[in-house]
PDB file of N, CA and C in Angstrom:
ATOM      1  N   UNK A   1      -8.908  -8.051  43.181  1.00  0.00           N
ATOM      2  CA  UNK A   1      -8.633  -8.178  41.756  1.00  0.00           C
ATOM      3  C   UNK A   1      -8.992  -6.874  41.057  1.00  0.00           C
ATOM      4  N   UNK A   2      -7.883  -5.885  40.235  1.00  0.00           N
ATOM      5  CA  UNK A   2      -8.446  -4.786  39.654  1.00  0.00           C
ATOM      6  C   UNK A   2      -9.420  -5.231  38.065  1.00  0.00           C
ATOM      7  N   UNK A   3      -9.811  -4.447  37.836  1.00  0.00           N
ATOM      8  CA  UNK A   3     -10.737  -4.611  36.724  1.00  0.00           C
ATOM      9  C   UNK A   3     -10.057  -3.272  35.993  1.00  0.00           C
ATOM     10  N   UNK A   4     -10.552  -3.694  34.766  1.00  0.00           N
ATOM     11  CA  UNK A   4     -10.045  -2.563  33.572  1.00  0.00           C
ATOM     12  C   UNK A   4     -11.844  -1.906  33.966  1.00  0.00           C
ATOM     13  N   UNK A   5     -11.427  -0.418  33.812  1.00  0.00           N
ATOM     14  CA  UNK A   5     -12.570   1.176  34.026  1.00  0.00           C
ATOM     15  C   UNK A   5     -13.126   0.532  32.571  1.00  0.00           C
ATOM     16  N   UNK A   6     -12.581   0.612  31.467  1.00  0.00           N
ATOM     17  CA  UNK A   6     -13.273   1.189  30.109  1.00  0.00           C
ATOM     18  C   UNK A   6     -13.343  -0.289  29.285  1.00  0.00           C
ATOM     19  N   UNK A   7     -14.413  -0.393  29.041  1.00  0.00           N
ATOM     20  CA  UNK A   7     -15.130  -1.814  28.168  1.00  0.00           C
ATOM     21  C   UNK A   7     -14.483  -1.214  26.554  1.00  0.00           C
ATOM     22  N   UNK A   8     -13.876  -2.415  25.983  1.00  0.00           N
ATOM     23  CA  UNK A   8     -13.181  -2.198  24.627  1.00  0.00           C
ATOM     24  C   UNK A   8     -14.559  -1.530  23.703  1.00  0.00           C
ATOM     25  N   UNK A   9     -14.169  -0.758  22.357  1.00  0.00           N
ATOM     26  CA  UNK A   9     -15.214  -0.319  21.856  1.00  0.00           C
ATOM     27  C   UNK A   9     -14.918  -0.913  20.711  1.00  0.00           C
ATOM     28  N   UNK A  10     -15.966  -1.424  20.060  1.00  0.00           N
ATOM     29  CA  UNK A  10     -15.987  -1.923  18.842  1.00  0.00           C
ATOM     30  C   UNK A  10     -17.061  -1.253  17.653  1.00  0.00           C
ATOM     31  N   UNK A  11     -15.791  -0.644  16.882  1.00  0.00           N
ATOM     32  CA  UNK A  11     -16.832   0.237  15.792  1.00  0.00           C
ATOM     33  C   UNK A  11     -18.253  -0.557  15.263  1.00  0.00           C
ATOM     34  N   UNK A  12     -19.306  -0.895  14.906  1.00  0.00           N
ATOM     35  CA  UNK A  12     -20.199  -1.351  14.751  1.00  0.00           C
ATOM     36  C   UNK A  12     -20.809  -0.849  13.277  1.00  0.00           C
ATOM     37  N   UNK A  13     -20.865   0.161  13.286  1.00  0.00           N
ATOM     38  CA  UNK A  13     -21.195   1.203  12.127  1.00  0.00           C
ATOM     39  C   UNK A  13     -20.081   1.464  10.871  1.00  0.00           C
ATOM     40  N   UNK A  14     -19.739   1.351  10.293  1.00  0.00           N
ATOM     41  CA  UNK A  14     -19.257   1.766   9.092  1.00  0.00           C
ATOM     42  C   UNK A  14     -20.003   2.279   8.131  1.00  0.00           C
ATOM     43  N   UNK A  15     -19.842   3.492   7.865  1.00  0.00           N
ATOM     44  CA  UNK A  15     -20.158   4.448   7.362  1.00  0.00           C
ATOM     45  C   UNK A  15     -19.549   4.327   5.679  1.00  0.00           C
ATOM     46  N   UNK A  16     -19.989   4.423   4.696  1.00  0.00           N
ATOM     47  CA  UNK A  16     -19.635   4.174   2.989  1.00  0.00           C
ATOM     48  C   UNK A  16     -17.953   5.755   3.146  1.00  0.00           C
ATOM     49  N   UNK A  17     -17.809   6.807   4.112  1.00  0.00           N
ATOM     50  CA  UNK A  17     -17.312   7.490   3.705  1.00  0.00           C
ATOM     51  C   UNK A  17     -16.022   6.697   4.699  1.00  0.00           C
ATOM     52  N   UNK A  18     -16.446   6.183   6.074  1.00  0.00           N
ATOM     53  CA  UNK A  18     -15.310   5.361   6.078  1.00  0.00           C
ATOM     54  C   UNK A  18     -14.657   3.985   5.941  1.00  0.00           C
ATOM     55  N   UNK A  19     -15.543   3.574   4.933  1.00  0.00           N
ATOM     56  CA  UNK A  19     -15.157   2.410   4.228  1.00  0.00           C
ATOM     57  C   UNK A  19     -14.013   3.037   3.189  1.00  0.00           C
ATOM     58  N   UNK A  20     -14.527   3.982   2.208  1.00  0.00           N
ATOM     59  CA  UNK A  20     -13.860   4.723   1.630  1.00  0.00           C
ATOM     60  C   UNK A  20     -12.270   4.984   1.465  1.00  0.00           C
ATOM     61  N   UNK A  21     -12.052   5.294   2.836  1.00  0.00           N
ATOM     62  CA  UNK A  21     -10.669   5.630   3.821  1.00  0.00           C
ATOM     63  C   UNK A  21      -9.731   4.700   2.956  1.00  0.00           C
ATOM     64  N   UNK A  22     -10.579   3.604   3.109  1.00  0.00           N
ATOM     65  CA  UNK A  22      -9.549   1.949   2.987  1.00  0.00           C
ATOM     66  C   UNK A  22      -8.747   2.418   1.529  1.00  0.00           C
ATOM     67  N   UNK A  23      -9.587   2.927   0.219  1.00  0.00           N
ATOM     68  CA  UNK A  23      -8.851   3.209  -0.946  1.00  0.00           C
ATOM     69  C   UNK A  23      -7.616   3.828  -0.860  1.00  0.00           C
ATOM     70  N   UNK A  24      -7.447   4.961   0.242  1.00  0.00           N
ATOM     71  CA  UNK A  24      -5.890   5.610   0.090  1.00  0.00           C
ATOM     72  C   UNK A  24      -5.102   5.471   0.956  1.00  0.00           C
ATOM     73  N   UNK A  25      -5.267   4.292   1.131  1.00  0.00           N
ATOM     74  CA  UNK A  25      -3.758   3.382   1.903  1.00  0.00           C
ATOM     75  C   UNK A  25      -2.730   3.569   0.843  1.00  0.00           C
ATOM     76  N   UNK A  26      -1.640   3.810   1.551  1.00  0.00           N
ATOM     77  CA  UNK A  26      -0.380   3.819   0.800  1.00  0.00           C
ATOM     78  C   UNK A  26       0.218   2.929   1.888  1.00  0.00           C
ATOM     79  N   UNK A  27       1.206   1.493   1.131  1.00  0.00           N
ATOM     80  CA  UNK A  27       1.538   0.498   1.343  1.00  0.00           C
ATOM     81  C   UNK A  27       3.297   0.706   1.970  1.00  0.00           C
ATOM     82  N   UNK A  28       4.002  -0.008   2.894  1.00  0.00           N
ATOM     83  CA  UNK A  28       5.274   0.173   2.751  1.00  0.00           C
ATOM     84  C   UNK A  28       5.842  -0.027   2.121  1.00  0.00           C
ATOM     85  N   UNK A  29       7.249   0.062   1.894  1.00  0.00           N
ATOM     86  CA  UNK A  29       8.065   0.247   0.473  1.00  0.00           C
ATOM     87  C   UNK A  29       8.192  -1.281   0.347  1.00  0.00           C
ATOM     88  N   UNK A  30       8.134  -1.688  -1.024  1.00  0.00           N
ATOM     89  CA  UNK A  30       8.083  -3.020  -1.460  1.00  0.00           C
ATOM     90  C   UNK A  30       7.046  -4.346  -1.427  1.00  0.00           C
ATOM     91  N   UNK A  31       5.729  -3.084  -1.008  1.00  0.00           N
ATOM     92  CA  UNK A  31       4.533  -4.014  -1.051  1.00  0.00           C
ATOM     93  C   UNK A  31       3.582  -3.420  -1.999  1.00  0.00           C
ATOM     94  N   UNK A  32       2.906  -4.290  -3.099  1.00  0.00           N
ATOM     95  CA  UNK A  32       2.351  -3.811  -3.801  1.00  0.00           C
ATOM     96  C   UNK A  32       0.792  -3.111  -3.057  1.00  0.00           C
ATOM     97  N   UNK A  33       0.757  -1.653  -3.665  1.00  0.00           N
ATOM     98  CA  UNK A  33      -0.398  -1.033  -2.706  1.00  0.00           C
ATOM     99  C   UNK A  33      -1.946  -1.243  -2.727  1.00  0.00           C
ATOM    100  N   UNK A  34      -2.493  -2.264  -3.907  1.00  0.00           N
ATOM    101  CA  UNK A  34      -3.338  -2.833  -4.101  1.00  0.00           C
ATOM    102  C   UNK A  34      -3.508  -4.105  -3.412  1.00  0.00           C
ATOM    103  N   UNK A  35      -2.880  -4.893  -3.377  1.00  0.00           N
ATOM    104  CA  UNK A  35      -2.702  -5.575  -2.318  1.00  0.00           C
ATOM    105  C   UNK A  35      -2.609  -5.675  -0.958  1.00  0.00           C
ATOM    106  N   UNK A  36      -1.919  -4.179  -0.297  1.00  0.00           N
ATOM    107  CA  UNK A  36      -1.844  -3.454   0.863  1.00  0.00           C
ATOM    108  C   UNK A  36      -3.408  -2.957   1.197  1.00  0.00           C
ATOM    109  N   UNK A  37      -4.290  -2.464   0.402  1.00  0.00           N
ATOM    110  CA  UNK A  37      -5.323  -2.080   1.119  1.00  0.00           C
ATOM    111  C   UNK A  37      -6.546  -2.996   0.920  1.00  0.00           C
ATOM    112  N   UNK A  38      -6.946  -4.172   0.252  1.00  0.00           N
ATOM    113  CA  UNK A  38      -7.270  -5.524   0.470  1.00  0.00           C
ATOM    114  C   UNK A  38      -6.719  -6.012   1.675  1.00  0.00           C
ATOM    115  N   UNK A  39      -5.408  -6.293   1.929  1.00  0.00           N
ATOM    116  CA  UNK A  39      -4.937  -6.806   3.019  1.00  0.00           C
ATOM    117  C   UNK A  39      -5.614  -5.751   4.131  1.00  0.00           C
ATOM    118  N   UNK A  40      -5.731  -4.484   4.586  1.00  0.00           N
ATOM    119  CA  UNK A  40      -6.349  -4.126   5.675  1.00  0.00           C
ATOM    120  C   UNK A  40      -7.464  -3.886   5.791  1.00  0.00           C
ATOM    121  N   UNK A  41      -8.667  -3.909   4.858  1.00  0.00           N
ATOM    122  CA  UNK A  41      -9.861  -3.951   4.530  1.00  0.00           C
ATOM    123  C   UNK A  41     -10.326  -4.789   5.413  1.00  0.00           C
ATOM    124  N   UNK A  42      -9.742  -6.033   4.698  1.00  0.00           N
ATOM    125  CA  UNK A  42     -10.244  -7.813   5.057  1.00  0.00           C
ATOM    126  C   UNK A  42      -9.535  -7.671   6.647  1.00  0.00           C
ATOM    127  N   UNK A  43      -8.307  -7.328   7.132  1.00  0.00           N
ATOM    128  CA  UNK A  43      -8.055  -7.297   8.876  1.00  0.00           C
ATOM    129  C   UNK A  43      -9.294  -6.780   9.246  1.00  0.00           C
ATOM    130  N   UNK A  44      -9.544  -5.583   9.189  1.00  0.00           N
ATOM    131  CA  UNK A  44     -10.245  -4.485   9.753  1.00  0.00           C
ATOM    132  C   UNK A  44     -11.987  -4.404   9.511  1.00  0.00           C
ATOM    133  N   UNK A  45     -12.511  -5.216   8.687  1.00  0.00           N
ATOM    134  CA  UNK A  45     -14.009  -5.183   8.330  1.00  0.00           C
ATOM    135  C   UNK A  45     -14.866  -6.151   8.704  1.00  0.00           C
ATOM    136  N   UNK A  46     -15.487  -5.968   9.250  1.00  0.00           N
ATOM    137  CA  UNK A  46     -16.813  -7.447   8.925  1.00  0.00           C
ATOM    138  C   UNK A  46     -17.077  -7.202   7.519  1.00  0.00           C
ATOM    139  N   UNK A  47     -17.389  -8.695   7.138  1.00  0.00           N
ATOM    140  CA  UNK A  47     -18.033  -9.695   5.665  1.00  0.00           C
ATOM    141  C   UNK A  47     -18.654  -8.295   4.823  1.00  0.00           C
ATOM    142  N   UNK A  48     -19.735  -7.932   6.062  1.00  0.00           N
ATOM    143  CA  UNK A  48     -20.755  -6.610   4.802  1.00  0.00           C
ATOM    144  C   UNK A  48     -19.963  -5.704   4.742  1.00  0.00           C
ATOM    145  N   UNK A  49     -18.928  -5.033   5.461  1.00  0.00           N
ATOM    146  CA  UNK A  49     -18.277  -4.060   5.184  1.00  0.00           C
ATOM    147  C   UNK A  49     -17.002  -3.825   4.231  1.00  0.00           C
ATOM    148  N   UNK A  50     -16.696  -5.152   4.345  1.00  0.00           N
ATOM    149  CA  UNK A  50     -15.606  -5.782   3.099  1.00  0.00           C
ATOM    150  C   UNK A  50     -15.996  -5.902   2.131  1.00  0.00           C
ATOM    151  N   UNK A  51     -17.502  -6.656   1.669  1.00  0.00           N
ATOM    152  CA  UNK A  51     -18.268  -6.544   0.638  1.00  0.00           C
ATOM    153  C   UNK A  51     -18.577  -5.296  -0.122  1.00  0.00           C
ATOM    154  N   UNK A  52     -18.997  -4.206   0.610  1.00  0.00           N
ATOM    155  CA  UNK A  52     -18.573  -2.643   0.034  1.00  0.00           C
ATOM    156  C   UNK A  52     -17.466  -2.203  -0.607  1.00  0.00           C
ATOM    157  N   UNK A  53     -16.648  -2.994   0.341  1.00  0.00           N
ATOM    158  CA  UNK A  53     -15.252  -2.120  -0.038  1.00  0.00           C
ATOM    159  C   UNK A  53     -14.914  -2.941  -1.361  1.00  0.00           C
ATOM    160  N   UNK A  54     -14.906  -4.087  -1.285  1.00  0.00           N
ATOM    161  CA  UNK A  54     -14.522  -4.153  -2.818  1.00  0.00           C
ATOM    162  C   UNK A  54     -15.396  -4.162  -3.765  1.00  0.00           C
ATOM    163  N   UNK A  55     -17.103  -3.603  -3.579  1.00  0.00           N
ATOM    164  CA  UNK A  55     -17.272  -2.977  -4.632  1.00  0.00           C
ATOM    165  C   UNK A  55     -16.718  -1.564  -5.163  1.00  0.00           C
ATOM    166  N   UNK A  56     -16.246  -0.774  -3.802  1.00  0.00           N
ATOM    167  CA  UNK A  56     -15.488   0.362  -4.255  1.00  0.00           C
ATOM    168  C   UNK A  56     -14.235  -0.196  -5.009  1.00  0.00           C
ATOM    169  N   UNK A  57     -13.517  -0.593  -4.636  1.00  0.00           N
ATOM    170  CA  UNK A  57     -11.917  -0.695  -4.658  1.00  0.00           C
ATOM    171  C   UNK A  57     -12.276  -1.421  -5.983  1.00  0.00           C
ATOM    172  N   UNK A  58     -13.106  -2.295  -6.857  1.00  0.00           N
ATOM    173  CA  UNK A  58     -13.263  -2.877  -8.407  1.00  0.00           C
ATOM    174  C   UNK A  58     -13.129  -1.120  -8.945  1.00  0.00           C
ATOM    175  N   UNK A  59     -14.711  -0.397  -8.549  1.00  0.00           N
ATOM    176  CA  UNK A  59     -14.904   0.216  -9.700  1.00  0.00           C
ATOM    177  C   UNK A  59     -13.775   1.419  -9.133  1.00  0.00           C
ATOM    178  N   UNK A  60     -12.639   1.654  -8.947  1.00  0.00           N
ATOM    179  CA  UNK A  60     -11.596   2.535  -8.460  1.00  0.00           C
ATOM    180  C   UNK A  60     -10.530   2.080  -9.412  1.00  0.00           C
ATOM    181  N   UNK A  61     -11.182   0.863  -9.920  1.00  0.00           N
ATOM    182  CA  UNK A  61      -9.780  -0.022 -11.063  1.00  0.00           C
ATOM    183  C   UNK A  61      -8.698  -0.950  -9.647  1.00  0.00           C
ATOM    184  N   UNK A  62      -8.989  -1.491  -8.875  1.00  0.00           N
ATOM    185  CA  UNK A  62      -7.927  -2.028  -7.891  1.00  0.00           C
ATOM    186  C   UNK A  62      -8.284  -3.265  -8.420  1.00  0.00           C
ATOM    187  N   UNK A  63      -7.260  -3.990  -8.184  1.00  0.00           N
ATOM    188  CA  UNK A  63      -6.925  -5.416  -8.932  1.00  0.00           C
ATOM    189  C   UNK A  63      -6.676  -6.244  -8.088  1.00  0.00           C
ATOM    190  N   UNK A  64      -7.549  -7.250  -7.732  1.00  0.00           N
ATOM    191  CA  UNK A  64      -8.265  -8.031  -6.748  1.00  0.00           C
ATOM    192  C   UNK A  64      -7.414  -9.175  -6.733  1.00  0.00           C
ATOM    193  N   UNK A  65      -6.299  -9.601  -7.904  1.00  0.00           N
ATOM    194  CA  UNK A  65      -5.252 -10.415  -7.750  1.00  0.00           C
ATOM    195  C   UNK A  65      -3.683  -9.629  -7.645  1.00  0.00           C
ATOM    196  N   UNK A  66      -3.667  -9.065  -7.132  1.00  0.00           N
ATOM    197  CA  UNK A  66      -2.522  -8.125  -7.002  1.00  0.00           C
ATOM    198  C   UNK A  66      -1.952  -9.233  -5.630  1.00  0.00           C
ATOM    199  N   UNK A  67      -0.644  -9.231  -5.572  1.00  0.00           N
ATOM    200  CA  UNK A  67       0.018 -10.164  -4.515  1.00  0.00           C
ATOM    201  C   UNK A  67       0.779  -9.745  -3.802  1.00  0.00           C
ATOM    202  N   UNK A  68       0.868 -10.528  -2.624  1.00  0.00           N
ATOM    203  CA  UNK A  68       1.289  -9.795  -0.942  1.00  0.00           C
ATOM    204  C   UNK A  68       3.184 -10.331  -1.984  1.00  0.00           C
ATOM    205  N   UNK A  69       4.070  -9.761  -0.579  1.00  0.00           N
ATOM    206  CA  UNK A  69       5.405 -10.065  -0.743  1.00  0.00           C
ATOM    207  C   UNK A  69       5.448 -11.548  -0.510  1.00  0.00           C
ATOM    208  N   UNK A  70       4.936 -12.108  -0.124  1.00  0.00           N
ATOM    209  CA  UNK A  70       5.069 -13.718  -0.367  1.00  0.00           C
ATOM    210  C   UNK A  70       4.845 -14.503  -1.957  1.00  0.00           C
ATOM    211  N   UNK A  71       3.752 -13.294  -2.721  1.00  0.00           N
ATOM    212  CA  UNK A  71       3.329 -14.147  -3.758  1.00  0.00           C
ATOM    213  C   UNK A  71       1.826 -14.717  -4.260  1.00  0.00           C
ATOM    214  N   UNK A  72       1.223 -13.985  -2.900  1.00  0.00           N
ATOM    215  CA  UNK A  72       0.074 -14.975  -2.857  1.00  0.00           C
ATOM    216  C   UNK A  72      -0.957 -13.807  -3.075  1.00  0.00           C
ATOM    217  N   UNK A  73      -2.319 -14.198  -3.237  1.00  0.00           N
ATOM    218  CA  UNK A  73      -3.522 -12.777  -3.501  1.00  0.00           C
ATOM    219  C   UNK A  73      -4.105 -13.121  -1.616  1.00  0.00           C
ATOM    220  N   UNK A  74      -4.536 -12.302  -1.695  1.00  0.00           N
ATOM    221  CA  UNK A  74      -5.506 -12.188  -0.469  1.00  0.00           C
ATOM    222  C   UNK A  74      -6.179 -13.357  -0.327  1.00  0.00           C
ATOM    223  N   UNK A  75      -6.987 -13.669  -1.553  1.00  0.00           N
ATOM    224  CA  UNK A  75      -7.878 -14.579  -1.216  1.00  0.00           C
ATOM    225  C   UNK A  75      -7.115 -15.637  -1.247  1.00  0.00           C
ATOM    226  N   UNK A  76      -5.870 -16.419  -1.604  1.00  0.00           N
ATOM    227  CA  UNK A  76      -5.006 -17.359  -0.935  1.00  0.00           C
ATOM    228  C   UNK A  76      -4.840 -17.189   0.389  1.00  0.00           C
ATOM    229  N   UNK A  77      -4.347 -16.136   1.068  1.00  0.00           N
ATOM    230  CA  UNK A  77      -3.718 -15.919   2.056  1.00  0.00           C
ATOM    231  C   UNK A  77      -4.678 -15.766   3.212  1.00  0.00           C
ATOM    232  N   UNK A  78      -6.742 -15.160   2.370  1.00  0.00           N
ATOM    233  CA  UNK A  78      -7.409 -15.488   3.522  1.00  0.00           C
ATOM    234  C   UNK A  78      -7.801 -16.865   3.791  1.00  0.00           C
ATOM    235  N   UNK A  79      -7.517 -18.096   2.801  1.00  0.00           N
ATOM    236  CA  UNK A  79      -8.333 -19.395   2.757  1.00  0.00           C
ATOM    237  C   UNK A  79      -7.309 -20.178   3.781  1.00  0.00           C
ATOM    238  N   UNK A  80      -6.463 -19.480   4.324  1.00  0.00           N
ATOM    239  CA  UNK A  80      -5.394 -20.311   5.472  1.00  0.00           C
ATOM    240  C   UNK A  80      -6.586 -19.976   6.646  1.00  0.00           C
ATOM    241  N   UNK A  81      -6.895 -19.184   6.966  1.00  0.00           N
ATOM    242  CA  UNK A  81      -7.668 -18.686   8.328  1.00  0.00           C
ATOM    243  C   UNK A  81      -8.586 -18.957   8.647  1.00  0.00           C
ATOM    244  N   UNK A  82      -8.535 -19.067  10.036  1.00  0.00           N
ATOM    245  CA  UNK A  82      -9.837 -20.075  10.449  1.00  0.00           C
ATOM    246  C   UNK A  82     -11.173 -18.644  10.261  1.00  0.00           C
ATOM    247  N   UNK A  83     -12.362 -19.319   9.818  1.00  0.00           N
ATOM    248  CA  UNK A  83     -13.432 -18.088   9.924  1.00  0.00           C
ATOM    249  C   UNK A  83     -13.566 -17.048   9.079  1.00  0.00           C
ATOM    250  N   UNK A  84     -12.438 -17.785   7.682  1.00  0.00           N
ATOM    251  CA  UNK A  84     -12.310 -16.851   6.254  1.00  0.00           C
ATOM    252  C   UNK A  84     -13.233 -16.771   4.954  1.00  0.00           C
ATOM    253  N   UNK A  85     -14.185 -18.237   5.243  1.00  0.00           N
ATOM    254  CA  UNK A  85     -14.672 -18.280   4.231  1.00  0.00           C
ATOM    255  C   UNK A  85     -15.726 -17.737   3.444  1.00  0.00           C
ATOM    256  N   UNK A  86     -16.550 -16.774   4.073  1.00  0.00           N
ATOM    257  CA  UNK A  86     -16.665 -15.390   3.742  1.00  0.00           C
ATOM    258  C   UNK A  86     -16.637 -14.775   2.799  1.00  0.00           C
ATOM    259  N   UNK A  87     -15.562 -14.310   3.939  1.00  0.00           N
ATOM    260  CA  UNK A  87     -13.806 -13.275   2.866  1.00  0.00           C
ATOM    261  C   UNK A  87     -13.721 -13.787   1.620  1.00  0.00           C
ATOM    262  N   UNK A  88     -13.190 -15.029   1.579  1.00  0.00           N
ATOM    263  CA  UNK A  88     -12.672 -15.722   0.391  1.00  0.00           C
ATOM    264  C   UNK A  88     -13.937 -15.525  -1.110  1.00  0.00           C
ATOM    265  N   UNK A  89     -15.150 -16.217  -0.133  1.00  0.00           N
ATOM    266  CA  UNK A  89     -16.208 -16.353  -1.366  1.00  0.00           C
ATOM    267  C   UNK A  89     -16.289 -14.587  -1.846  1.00  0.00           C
ATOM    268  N   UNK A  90     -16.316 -13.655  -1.624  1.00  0.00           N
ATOM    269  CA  UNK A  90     -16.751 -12.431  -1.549  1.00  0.00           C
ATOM    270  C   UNK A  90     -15.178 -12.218  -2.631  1.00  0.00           C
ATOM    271  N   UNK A  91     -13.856 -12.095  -2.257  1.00  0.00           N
ATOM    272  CA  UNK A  91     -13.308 -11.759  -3.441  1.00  0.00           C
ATOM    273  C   UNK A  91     -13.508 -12.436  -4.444  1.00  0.00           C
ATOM    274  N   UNK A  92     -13.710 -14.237  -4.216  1.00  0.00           N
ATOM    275  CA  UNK A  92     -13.663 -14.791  -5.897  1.00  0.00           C
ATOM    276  C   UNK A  92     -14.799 -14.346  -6.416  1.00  0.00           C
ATOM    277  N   UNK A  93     -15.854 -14.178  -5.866  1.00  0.00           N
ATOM    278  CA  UNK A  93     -16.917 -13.449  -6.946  1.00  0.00           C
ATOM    279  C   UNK A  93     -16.810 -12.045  -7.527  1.00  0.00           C
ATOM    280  N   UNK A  94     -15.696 -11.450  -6.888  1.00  0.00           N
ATOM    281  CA  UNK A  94     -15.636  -9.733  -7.868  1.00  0.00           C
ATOM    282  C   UNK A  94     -14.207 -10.267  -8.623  1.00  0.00           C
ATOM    283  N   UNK A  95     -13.354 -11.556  -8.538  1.00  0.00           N
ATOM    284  CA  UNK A  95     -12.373 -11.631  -9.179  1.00  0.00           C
ATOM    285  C   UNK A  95     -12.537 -11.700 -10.577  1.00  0.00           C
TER     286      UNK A  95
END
């Protein structure tokens, strides 16, 4: 049976300069870009590191109900997912 050489790496550390990063996402065409970098924040972060980011992304002026192409805010779209609730409590309190 082969085995995979290299054990997956999982960033652990987030650093405030690359939490940061997350603010200058530019979104594809026809997605609102406030919404676009909420949406990869919340993929890409653990709870405390998401919690940063949208204290950055408030005081940056980003608008925490801004909506995906379906219609919906993040925090709709995270309260479908199993293991969101978190996420969810953490935007309605900066909403």
């Amino acid at each position: 049976m082969a085995r995979k050489d290299k054990q997956k790496v999982i960033d652990d550390v987030w650093t405030e300069d690359h939490i940061r990063t997350y603010l200058a996402f530019y979104p594809p065409e026809g997605v609102d870009r406030d919404f676009h970098r909420l949406q990869k924040a919340y993929q890409s972060m653990r709870e405390e590191d998401f919690e940063t980011f949208l204290e950055m992304f408030k005081a940056s002026g980003g608008d925490i109900q801004a909506r995906g192409p379906e219609g919906q805010t993040l925090a709709e779209e995270a309260a479908r997912h199993k293991g969101s609730a978190g996420y969810v409590e953490l935007l309605m309190a900066v909403a």
